[in-house]
N, C-alpha and C. Protein backbone atom coordinates (compact mmCIF):
# COMPACT_ATOMS: atom_id res chain seq x y z
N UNK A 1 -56.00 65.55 -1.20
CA UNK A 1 -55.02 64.50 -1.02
C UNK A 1 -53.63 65.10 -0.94
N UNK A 2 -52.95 64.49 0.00
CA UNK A 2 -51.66 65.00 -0.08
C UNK A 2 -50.69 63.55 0.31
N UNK A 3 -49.32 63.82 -0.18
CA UNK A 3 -48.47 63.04 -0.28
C UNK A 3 -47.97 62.63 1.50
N UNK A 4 -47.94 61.01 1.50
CA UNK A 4 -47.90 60.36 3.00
C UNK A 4 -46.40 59.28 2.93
N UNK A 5 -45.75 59.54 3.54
CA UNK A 5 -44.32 58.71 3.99
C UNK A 5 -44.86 57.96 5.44
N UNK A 6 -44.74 56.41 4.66
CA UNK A 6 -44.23 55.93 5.42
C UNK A 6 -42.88 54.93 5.80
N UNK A 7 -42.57 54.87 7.10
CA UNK A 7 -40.94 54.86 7.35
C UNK A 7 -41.08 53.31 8.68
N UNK A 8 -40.38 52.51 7.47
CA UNK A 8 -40.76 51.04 8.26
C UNK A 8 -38.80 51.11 8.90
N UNK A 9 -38.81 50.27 9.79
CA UNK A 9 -37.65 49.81 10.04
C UNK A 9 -37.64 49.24 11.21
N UNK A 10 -36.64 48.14 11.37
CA UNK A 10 -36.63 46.89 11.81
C UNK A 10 -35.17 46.15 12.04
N UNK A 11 -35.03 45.28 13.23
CA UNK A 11 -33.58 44.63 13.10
C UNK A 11 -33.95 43.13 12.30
N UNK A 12 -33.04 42.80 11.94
CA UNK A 12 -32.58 41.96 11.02
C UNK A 12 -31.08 40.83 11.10
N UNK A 13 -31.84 39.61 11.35
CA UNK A 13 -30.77 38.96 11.87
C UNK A 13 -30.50 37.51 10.90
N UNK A 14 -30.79 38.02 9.41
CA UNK A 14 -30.46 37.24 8.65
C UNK A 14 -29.47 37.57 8.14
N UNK A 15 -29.26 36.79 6.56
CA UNK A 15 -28.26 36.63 5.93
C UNK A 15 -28.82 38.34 5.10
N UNK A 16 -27.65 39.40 4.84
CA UNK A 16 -28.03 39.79 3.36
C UNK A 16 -28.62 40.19 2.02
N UNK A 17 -27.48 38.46 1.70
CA UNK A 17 -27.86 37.77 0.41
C UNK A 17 -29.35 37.58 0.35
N UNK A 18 -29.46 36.54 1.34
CA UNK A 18 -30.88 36.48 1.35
C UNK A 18 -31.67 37.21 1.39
N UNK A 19 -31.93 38.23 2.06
CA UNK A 19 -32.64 39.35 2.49
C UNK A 19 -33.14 39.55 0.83
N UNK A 20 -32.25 40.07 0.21
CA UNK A 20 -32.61 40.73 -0.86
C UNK A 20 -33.18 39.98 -2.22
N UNK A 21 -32.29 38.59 -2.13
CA UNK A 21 -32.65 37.43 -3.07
C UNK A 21 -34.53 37.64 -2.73
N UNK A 22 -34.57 37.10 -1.56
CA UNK A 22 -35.86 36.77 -0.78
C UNK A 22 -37.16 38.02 -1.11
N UNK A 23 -36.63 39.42 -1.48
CA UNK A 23 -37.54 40.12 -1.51
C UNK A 23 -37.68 40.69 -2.97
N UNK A 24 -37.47 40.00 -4.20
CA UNK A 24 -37.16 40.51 -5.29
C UNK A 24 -38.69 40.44 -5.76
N UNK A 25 -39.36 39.34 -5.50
CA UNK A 25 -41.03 39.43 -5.60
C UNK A 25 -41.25 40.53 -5.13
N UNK A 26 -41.54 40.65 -3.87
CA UNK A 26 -42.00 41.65 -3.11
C UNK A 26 -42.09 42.90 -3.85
N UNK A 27 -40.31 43.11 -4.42
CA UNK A 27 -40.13 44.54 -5.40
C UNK A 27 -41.17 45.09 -6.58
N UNK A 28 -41.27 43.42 -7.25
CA UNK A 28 -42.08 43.36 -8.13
C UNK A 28 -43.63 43.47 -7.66
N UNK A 29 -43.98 43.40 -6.78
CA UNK A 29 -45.36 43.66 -5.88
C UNK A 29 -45.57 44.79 -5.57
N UNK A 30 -44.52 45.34 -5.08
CA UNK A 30 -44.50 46.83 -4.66
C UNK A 30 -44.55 47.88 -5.59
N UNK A 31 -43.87 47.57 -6.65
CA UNK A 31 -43.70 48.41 -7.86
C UNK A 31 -45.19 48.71 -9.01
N UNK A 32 -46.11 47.63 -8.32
CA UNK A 32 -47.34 47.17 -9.54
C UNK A 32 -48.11 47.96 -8.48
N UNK A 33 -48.16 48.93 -7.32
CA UNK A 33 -49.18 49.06 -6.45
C UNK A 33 -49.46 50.69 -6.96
N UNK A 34 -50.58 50.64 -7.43
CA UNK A 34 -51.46 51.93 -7.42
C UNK A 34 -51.17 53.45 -7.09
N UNK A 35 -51.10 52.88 -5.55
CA UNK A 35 -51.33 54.12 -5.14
C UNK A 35 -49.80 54.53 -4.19
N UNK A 36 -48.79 53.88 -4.91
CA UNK A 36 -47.18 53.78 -3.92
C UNK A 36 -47.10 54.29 -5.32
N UNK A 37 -45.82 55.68 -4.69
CA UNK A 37 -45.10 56.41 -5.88
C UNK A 37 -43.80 56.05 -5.73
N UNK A 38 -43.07 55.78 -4.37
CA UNK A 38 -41.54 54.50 -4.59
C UNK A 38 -41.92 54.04 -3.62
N UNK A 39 -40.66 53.54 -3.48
CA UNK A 39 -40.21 52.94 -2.54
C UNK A 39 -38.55 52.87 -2.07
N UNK A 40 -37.50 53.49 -1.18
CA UNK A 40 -36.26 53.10 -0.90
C UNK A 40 -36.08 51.87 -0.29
N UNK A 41 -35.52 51.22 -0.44
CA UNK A 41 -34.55 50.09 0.32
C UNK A 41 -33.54 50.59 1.16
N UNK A 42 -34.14 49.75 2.64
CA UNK A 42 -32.29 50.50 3.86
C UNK A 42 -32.14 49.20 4.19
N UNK A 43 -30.54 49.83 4.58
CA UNK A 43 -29.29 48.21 5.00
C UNK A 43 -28.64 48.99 5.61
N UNK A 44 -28.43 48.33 6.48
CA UNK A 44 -27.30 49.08 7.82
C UNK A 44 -26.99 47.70 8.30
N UNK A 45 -25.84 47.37 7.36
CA UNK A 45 -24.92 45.94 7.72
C UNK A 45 -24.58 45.93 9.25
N UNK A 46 -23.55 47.25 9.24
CA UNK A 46 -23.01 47.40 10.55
C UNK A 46 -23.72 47.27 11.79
N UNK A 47 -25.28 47.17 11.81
CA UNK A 47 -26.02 47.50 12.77
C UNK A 47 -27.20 46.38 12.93
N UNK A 48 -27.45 45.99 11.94
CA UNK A 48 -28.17 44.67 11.62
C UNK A 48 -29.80 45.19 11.47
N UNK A 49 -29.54 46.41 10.87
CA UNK A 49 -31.33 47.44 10.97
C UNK A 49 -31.23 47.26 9.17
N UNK A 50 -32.62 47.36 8.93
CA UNK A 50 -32.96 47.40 7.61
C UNK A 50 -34.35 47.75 7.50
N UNK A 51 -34.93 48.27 6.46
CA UNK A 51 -36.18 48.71 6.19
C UNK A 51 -36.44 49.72 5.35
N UNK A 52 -37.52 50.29 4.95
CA UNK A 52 -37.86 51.22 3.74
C UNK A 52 -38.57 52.82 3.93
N UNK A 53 -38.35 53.08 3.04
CA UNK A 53 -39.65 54.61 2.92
C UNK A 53 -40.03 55.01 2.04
N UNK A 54 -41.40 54.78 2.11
CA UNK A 54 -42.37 54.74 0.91
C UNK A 54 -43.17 56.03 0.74
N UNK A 55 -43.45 56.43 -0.56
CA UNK A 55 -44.50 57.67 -1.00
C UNK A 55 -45.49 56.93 -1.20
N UNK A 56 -46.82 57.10 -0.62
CA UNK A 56 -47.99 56.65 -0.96
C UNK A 56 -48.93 58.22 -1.47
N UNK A 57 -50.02 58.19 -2.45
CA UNK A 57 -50.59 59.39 -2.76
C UNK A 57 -51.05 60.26 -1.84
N UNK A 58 -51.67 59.41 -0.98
CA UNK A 58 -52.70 59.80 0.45
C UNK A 58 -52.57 59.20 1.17
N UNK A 59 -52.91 60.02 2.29
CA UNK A 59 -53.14 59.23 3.69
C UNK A 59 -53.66 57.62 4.09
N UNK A 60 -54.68 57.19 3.44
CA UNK A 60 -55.77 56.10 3.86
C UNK A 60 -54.51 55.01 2.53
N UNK A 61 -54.57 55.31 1.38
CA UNK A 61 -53.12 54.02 1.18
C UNK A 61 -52.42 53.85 2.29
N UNK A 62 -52.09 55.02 2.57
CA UNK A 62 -50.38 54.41 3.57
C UNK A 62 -50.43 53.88 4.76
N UNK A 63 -52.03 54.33 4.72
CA UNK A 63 -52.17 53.68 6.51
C UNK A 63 -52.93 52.19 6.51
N UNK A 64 -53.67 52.23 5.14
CA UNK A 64 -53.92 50.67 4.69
C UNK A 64 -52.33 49.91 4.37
N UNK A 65 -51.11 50.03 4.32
CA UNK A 65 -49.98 49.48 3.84
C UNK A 65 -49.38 49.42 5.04
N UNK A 66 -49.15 50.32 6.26
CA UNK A 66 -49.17 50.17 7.09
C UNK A 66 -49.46 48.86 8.10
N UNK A 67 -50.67 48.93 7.66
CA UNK A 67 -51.32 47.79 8.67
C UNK A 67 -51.18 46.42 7.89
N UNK A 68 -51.17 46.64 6.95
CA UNK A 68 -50.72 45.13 6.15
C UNK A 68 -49.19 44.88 6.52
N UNK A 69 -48.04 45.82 6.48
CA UNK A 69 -46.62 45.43 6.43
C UNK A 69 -46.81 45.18 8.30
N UNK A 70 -47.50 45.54 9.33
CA UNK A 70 -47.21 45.16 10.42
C UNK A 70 -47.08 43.89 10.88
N UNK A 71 -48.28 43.64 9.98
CA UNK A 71 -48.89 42.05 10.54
C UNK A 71 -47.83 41.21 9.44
N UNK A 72 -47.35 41.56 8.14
CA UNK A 72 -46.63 40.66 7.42
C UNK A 72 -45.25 40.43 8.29
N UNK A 73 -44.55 41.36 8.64
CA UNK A 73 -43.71 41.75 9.56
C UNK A 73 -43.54 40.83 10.83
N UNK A 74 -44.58 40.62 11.73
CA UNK A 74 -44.59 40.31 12.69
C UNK A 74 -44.72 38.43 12.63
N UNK A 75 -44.83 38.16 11.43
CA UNK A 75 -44.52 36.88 10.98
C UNK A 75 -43.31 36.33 10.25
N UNK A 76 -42.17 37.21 10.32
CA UNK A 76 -41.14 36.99 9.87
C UNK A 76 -39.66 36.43 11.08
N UNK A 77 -39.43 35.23 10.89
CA UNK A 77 -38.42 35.18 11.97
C UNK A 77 -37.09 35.92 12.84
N UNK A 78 -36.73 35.97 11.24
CA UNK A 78 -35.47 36.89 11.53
C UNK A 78 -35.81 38.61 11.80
N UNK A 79 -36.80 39.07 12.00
CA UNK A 79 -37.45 40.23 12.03
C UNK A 79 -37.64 40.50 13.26
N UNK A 80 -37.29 41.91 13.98
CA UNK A 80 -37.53 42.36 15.42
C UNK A 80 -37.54 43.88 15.43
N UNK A 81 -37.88 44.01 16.60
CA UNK A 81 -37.79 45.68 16.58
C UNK A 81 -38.29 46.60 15.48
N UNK A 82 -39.88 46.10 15.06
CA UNK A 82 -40.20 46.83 13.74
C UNK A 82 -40.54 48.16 14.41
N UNK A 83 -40.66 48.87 13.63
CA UNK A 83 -41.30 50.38 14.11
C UNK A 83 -41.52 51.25 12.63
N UNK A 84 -43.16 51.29 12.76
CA UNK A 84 -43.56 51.62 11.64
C UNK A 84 -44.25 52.99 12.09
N UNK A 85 -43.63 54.50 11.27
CA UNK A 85 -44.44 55.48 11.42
C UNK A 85 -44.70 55.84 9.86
N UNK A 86 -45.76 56.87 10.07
CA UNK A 86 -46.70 57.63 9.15
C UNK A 86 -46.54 59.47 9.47
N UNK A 87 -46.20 59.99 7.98
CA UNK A 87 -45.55 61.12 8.55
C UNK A 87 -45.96 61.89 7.10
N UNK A 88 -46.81 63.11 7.15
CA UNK A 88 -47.56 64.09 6.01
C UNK A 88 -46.34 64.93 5.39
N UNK A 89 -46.17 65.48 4.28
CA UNK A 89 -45.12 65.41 3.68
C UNK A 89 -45.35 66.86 3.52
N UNK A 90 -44.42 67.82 4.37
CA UNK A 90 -44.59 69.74 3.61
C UNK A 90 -44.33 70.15 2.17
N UNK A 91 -44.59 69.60 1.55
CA UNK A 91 -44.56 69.68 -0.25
C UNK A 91 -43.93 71.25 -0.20
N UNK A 92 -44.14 72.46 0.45
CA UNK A 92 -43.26 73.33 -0.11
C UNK A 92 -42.05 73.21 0.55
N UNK A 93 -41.72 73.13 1.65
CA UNK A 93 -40.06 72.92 1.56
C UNK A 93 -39.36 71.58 0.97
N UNK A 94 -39.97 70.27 0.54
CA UNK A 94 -39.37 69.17 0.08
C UNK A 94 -39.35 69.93 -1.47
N UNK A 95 -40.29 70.44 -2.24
CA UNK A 95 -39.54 70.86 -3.26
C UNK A 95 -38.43 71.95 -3.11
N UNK A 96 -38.27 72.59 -2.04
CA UNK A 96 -36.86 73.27 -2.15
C UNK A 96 -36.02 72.61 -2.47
N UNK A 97 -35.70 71.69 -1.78
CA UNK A 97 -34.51 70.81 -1.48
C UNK A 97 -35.16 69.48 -2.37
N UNK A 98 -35.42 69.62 -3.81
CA UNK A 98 -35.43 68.84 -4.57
C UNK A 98 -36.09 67.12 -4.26
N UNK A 99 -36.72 67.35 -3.26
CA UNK A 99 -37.03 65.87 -2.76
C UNK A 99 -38.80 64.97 -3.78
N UNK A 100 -38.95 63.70 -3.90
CA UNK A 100 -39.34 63.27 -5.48
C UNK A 100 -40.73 63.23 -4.79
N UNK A 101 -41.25 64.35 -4.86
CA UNK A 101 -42.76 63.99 -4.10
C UNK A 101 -43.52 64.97 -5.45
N UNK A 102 -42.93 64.91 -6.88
CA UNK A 102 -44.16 65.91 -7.50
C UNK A 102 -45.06 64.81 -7.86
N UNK A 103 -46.45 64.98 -8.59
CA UNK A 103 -47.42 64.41 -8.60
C UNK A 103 -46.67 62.79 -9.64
N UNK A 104 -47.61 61.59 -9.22
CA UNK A 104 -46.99 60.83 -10.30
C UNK A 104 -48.41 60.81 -11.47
C-alpha cells in the first residue's frame, strides 16, 4: 500500500459564506473516514475555483472516493468545471521537503 492524493477542483458560483456554512457536516464526515489521512480545503475568491486534496492510505480508497465525490459533485448547482485527478505519492522526496504523508 502506498499513500494516494487525490486533487478535486471545481468552479463555484455561490456564496462563500455558504459554501463553508453548507459543508461543516461534510467536514465532520470526512474527518470520521477510515481510510482518509486529511483533507485541505481550497478558495480562490478571486477566481471563483474551490476544492480539496486529500491523503487516502491506498489506491482503491481514493479511487472509491473519487467516484463517489464525482457523482455527488455533478449534482450540485452552483458546481462546474469539476476535475478530479488521482496521483501516487514519491514518499522519498515528500519527506524531504517535510510534506504530512508519514504513516497515520
Amino acid at each position: 500500500m502506498s499513500a494516494t492524493i487525490v486533487q478535486i477542483n471545481f468552479s463555484f458560483a455561490g456564496s462563500w459564506e455558504d459554501y463553508e456554512t453548507g459543508n461543516k457536516d461534510a467536514a465532520s464526515f470526512l474527518a470520521g473516514m477510515p481510510d482518509l489521512g486529511w483533507k485541505v480545503w481550497l478558495k480562490n475568491a478571486a477566481t471563483g475555483e474551490a476544492g480539496g486534496i486529500y491523503l487516502f492510505h491506498d489506491e482503491a480508497a481514493a479511487h472509491g472516493f473519487a467516484a463517489q465525490a464525482a457523482a455527488m459533485l455533478a449534482d450540485m448547482p452552483p458546481v462546474s468545471n469539476v476535475s478530479i485527478k488521482q496521483f501516487g505519492v514519491i514518499e522519498s522526496l515528500t519527506a524531504v521537503t517535510r510534506g504530512p504523508i508519514a504513516p497515520m
